[in-house]
C-alpha atoms as a PDB file:
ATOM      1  CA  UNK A   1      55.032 -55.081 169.746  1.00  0.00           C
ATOM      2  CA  UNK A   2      57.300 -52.119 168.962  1.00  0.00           C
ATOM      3  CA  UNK A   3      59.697 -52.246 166.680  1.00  0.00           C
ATOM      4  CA  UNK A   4      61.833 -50.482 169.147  1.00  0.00           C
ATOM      5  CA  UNK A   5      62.345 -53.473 170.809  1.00  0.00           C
ATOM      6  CA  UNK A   6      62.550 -55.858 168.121  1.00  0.00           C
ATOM      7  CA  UNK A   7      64.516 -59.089 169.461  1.00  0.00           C
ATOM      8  CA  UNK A   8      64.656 -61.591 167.786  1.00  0.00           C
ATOM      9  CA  UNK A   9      65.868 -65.010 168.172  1.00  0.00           C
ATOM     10  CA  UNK A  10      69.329 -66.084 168.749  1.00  0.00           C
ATOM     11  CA  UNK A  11      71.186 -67.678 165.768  1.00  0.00           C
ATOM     12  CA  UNK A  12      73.572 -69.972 167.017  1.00  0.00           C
ATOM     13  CA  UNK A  13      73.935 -71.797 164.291  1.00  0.00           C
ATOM     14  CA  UNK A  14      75.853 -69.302 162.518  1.00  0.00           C
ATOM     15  CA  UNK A  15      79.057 -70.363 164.189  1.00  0.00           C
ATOM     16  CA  UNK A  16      78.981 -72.823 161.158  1.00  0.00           C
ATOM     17  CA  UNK A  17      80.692 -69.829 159.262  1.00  0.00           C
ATOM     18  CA  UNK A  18      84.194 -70.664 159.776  1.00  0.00           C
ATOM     19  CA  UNK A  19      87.443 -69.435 157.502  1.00  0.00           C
ATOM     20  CA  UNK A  20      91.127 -69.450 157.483  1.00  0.00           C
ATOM     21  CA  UNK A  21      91.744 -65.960 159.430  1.00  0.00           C
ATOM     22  CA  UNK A  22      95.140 -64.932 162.042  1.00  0.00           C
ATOM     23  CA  UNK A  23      95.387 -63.438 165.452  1.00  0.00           C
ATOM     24  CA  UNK A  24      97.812 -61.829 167.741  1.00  0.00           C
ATOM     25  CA  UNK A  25      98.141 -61.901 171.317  1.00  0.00           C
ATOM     26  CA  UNK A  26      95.629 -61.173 173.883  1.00  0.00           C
ATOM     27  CA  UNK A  27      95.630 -57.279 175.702  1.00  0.00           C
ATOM     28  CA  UNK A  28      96.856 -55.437 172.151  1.00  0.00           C
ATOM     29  CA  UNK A  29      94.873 -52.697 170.928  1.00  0.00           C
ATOM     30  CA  UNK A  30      92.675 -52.800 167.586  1.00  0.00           C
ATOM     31  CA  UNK A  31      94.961 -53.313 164.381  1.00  0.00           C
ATOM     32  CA  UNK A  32      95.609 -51.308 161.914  1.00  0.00           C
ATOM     33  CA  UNK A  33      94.328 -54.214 159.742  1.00  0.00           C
ATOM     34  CA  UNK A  34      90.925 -54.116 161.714  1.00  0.00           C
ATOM     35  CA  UNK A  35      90.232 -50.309 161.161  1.00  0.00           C
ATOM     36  CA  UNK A  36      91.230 -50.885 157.525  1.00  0.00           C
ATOM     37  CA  UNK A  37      89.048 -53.821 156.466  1.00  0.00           C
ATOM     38  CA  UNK A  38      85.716 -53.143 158.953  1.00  0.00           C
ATOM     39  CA  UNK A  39      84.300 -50.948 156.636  1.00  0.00           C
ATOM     40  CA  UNK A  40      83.135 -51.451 153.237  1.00  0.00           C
ATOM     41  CA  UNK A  41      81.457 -48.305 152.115  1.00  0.00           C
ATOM     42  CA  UNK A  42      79.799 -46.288 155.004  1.00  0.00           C
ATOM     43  CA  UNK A  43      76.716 -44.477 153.770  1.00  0.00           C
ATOM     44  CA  UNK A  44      78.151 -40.786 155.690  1.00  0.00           C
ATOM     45  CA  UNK A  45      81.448 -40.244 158.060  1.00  0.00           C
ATOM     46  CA  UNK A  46      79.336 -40.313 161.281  1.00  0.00           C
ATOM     47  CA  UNK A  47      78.700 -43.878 159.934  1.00  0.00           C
ATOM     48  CA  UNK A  48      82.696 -44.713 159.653  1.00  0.00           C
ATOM     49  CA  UNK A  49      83.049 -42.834 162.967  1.00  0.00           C
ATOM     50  CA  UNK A  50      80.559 -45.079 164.864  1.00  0.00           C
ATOM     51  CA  UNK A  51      81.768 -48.220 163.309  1.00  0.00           C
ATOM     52  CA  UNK A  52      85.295 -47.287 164.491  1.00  0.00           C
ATOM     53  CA  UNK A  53      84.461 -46.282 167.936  1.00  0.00           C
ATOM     54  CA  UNK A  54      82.353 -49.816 168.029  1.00  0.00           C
ATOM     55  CA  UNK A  55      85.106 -51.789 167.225  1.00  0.00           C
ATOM     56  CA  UNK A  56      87.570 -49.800 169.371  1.00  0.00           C
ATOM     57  CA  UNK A  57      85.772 -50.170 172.218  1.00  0.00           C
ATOM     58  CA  UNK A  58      85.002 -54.168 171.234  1.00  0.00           C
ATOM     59  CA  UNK A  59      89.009 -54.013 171.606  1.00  0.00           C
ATOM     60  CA  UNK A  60      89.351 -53.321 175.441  1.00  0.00           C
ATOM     61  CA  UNK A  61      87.460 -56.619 176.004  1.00  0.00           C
ATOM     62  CA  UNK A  62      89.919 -58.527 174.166  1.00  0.00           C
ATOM     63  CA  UNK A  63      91.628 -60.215 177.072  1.00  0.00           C
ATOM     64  CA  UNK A  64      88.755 -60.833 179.087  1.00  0.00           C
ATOM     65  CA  UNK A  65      87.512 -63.166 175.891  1.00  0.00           C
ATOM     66  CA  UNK A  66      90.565 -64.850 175.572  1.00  0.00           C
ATOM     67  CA  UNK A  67      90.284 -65.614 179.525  1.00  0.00           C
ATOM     68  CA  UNK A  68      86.737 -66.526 179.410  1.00  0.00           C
ATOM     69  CA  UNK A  69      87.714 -69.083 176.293  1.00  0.00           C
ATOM     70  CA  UNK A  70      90.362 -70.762 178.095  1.00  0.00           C
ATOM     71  CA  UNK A  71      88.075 -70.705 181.259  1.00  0.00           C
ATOM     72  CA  UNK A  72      85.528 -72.504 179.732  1.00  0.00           C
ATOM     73  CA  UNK A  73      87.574 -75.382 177.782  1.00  0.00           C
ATOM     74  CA  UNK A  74      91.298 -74.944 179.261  1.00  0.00           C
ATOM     75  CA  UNK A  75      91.893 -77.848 176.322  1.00  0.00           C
ATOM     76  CA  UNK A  76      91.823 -74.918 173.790  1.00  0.00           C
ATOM     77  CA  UNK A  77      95.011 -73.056 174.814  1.00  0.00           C
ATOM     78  CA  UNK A  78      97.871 -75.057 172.098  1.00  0.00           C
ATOM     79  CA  UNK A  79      94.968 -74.371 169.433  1.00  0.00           C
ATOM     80  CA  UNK A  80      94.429 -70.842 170.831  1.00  0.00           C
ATOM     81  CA  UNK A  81      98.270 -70.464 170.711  1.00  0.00           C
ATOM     82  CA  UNK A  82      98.905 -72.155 167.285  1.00  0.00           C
ATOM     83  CA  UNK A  83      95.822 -69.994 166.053  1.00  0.00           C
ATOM     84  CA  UNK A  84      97.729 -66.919 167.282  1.00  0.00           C
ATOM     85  CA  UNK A  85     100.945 -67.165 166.762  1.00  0.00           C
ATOM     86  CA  UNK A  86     101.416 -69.510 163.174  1.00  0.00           C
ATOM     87  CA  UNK A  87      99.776 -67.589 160.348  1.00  0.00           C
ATOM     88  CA  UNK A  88      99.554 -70.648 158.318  1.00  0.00           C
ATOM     89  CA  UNK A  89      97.582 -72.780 160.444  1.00  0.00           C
ATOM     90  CA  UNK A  90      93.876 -72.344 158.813  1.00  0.00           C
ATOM     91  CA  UNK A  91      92.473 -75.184 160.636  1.00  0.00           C
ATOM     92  CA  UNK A  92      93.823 -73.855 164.109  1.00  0.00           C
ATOM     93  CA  UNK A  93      91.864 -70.316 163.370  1.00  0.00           C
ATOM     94  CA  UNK A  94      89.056 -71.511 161.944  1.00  0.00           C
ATOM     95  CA  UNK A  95      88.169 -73.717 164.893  1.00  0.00           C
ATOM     96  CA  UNK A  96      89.324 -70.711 167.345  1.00  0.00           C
ATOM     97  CA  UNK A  97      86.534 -68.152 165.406  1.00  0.00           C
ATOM     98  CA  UNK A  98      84.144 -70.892 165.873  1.00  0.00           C
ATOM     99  CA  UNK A  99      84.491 -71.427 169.598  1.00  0.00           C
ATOM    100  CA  UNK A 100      84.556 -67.578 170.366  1.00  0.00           C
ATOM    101  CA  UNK A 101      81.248 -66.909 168.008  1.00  0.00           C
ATOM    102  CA  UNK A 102      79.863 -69.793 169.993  1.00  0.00           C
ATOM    103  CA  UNK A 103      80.350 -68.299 173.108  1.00  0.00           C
ATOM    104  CA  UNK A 104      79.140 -64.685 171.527  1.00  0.00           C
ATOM    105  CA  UNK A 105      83.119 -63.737 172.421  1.00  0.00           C
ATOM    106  CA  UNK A 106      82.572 -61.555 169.219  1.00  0.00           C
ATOM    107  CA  UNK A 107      85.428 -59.533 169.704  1.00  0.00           C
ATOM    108  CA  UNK A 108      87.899 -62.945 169.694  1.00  0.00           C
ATOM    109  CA  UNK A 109      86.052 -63.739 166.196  1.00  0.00           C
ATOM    110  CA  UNK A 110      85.979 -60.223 164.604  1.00  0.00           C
ATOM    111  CA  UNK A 111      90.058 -59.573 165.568  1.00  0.00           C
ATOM    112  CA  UNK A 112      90.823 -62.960 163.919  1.00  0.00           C
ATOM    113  CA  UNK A 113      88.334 -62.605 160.712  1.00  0.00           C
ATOM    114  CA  UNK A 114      89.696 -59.165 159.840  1.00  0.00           C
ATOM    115  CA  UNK A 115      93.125 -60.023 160.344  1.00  0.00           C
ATOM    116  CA  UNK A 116      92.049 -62.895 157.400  1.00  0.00           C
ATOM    117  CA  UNK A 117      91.049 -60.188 154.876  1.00  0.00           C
ATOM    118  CA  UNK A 118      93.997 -58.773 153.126  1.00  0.00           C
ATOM    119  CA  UNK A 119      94.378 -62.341 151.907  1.00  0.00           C
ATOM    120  CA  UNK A 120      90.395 -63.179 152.223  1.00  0.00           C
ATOM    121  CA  UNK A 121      88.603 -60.182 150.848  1.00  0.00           C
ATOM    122  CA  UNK A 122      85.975 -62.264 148.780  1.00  0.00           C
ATOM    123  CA  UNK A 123      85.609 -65.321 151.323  1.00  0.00           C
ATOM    124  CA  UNK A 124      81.766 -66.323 151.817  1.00  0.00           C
ATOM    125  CA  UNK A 125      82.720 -67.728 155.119  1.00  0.00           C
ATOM    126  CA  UNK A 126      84.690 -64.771 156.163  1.00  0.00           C
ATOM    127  CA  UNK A 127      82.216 -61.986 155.497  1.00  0.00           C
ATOM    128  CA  UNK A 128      79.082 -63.682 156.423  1.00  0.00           C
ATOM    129  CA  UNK A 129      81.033 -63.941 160.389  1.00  0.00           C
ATOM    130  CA  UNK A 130      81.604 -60.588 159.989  1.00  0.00           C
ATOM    131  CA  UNK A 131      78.192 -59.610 159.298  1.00  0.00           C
ATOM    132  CA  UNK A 132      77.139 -61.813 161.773  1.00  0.00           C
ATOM    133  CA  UNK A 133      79.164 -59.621 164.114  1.00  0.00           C
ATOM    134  CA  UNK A 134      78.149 -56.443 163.371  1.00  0.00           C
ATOM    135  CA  UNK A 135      74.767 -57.541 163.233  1.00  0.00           C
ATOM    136  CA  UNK A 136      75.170 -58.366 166.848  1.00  0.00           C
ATOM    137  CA  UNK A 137      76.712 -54.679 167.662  1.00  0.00           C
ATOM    138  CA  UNK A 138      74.182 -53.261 166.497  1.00  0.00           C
ATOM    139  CA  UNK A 139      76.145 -51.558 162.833  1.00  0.00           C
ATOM    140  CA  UNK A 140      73.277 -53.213 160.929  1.00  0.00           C
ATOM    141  CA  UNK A 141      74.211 -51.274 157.024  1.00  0.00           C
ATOM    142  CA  UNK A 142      77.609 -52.284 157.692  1.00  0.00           C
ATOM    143  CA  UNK A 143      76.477 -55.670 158.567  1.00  0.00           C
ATOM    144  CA  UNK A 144      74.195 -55.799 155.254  1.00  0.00           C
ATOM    145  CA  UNK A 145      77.383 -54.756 153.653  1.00  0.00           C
ATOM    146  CA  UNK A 146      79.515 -57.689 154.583  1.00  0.00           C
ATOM    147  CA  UNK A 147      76.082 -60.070 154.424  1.00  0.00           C
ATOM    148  CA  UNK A 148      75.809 -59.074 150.531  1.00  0.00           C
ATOM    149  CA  UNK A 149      79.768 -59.625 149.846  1.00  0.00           C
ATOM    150  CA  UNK A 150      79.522 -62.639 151.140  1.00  0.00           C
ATOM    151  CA  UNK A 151      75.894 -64.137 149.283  1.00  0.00           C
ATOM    152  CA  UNK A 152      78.191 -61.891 146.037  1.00  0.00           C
ATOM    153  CA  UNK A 153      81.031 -64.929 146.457  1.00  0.00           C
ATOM    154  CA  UNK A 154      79.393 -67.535 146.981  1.00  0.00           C
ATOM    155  CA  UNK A 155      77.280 -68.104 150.241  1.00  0.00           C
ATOM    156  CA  UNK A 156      74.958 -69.891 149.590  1.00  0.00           C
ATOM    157  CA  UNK A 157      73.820 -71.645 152.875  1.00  0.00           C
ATOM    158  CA  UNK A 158      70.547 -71.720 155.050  1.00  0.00           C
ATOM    159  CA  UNK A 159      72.166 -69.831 157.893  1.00  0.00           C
ATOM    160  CA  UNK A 160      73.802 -67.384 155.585  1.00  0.00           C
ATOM    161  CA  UNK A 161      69.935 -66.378 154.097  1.00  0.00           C
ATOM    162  CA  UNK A 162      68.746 -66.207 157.703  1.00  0.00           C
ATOM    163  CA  UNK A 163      71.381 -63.893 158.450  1.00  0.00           C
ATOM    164  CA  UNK A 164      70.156 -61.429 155.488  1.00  0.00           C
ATOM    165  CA  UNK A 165      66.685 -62.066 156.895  1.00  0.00           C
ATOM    166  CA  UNK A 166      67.657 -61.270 160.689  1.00  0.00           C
ATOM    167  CA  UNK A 167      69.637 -57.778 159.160  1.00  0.00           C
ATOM    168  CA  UNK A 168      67.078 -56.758 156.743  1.00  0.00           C
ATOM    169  CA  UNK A 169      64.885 -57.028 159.963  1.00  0.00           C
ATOM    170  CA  UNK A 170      66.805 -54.795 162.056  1.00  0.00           C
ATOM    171  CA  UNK A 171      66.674 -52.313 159.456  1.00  0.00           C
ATOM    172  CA  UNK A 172      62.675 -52.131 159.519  1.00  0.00           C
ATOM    173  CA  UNK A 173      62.727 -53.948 156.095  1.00  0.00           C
ATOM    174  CA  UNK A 174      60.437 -57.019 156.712  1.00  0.00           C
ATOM    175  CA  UNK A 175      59.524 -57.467 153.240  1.00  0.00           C
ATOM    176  CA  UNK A 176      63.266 -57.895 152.034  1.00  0.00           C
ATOM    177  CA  UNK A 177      63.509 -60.171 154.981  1.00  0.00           C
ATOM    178  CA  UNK A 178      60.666 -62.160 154.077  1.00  0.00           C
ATOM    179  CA  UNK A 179      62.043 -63.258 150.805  1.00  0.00           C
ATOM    180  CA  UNK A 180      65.473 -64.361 152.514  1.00  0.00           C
ATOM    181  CA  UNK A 181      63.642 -65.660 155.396  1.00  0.00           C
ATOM    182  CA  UNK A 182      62.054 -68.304 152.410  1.00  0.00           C
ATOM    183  CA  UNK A 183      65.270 -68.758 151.082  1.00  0.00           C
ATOM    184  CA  UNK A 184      66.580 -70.029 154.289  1.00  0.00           C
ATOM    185  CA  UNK A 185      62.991 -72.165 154.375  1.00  0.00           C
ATOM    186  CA  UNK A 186      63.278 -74.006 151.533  1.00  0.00           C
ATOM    187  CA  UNK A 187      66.120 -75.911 153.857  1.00  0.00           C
ATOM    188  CA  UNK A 188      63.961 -77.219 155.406  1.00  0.00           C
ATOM    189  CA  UNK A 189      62.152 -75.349 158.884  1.00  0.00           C
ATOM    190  CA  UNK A 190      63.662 -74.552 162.247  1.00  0.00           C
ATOM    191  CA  UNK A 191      61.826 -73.100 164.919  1.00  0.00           C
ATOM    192  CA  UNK A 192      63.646 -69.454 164.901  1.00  0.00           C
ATOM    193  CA  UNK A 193      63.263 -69.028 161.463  1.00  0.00           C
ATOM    194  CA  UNK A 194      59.592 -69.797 161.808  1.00  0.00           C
ATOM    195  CA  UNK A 195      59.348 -67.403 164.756  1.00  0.00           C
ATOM    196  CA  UNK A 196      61.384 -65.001 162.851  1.00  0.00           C
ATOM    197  CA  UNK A 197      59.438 -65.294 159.697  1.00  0.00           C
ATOM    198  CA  UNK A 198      55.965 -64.836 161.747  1.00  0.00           C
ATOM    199  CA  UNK A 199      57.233 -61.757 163.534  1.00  0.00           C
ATOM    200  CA  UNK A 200      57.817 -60.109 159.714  1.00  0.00           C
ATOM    201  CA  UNK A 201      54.598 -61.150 158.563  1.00  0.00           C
ATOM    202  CA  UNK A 202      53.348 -58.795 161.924  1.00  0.00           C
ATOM    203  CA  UNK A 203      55.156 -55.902 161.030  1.00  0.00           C
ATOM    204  CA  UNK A 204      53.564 -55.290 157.918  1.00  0.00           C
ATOM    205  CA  UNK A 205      50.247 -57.036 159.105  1.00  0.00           C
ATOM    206  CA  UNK A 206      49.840 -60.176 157.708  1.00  0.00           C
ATOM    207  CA  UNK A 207      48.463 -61.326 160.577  1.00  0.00           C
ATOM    208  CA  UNK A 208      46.789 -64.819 159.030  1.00  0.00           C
ATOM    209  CA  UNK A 209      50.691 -65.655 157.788  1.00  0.00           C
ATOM    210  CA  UNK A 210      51.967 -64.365 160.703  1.00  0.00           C
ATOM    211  CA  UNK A 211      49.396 -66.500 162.892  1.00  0.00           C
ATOM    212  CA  UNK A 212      50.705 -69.641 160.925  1.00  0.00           C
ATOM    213  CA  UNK A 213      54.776 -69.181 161.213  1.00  0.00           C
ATOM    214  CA  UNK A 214      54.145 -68.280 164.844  1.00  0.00           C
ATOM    215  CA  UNK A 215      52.518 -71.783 165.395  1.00  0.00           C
ATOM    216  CA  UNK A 216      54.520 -73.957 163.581  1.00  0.00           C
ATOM    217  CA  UNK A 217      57.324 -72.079 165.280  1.00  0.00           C
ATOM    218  CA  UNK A 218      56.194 -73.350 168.808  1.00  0.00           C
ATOM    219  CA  UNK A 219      54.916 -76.927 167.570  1.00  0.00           C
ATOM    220  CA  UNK A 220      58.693 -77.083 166.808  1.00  0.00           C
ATOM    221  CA  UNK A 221      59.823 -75.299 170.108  1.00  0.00           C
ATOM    222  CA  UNK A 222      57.522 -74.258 172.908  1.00  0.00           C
ATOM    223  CA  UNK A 223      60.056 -72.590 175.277  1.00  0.00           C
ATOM    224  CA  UNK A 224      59.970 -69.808 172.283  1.00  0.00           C
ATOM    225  CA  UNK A 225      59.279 -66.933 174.775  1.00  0.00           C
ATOM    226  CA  UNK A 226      59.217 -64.183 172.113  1.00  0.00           C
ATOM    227  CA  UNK A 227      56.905 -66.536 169.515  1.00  0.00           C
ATOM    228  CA  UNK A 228      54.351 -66.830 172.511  1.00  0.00           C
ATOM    229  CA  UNK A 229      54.409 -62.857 172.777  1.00  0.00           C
ATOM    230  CA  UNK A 230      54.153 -62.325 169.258  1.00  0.00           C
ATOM    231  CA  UNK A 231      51.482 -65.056 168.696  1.00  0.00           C
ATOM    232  CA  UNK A 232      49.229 -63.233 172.055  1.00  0.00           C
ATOM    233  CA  UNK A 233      49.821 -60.206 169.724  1.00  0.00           C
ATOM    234  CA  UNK A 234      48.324 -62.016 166.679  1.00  0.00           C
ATOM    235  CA  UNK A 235      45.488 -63.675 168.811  1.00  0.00           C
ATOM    236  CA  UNK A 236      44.350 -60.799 170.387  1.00  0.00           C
ATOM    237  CA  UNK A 237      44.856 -58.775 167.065  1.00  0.00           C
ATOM    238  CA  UNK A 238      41.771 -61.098 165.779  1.00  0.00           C
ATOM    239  CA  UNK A 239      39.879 -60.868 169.095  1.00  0.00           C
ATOM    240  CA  UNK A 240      40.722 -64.828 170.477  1.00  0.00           C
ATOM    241  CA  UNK A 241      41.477 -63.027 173.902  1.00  0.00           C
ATOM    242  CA  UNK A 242      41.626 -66.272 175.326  1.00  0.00           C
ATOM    243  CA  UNK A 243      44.494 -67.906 173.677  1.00  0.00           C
ATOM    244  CA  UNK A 244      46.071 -64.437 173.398  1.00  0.00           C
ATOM    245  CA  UNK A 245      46.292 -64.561 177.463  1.00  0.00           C
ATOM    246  CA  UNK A 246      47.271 -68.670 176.920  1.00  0.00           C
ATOM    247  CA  UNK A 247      50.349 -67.160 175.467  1.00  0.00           C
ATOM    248  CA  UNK A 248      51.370 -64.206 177.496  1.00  0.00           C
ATOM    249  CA  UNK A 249      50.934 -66.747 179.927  1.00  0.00           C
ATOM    250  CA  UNK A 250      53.878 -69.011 178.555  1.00  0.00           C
ATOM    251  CA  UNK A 251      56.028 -65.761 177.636  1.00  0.00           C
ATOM    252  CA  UNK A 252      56.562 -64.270 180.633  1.00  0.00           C
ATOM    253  CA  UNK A 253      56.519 -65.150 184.666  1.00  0.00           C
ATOM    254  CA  UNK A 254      53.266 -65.775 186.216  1.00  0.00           C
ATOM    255  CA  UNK A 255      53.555 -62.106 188.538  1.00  0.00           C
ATOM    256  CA  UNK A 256      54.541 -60.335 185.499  1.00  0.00           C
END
């Protein structure tokens, strides 16, 4: 598989990172606040300059996620207003961030979150979402950035390891994501992380390990498209051509 096209499992369970954080009204362009606290230390200005533009253009979607939040649970609009409009009300944002990251209404999240920093500049929770975000938009050192602020004060949670993992892969650092990916493990095993943790092991060919996470992955999930590709990779790696097809098989459609 190339690394081009790396994707890797969906990590829904890191809408558990929830903090008190502030909003303002749908339709207003990116805050002054957001441009200030995105960026911790970009590595060169084209850096800055492409995590600005991200987040600028994040911005125009703003009241198309607030729409799309109400549309799906029209219950939320007191919280969403109480989340918006009384800075005080922790519990009010926090559950807002958590049912936009749900949804992967990132933008929603990331105006609340960075709104929170000022006051919030060390908050596990906080900076873990936000690396989660800019994970997702594709800023992955900026994303490392706010993953190893966050692990610096204090996170210390299953999801927040898998996060460094699912980065540090991105980056075309396996290794490094190996030894969060076992971090995360000693949790106890999901099947993502296992898929996740066998597609390292390919990329710098451990194909035995990788073999074994890639398994235990699907004995956990079988409607793991991607682990049935990878594991066809493996198979077919050590000439079992036979279960390598087995799996293509279950990856894709039967005309593809």
């Amino acid at each position: 598989m190339s690394r081009a096209r790396t994707q890797l499992l969906p990590i829904c369970t890191m809408v558990l990172f929830l903090s008190g954080c502030s909003a303002r009204m749908a339709g207003r362009s990116i805050s002054e606040s957001a441009l200030s606290y995105q960026s911790l230390n970009p590595t060169s200005v084209s850096d800055s300059v492409r995590s600005i533009y991200k987040a600028s253009s994040e911005a125009s979607r703003q009241a198309e996620q607030r729409a799309a939040l109400l549309s799906s649970n029209p219950d939320l609009a007191p919280l969403l207003d109480q989340a918006e409009n009384d800075p005080q009300n922790k519990e009010a944002r926090a559950r807002i961030v958590f049912e936009y990251m749900s949804r992967e209404l990132y933008w929603g999240a990331y105006d609340l979150l960075t709104k929170a920093l000022p006051d919030n500049l060390n908050d596990p929770d906080v900076n873990m979402n936000l690396a989660v975000i800019w994970d997702s938009w594709g800023q992955y050192g900026l994303a490392l950035q706010y993953g190893e602020r966050g692990i610096a004060s204090g996170a210390a949670s299953a999801q927040a390891y898998e996060t460094m993992g699912r980065i540090l892969l991105h980056q075309d650092e396996p290794a490094e994501a190996l030894s969060w990916y076992r971090r995360s493990l000693e949790f106890g095993p999901g099947a993502v992380l296992l898929a996740n943790i066998g597609f390292a092991h390919m990329l710098i060919s451990e194909w035995e390990e990788a073999r074994v996470s890639l398994e235990e992955a699907l004995a956990l999930d079988d409607t793991l498209a991607e682990a049935h590709n990878n594991l066809a990779v493996v198979l077919a790696r050590s000439g079992d051509d036979t279960g390598a097809l087995a799996h293509l098989l279950r990856a894709g459609r039967p005309a593809a």
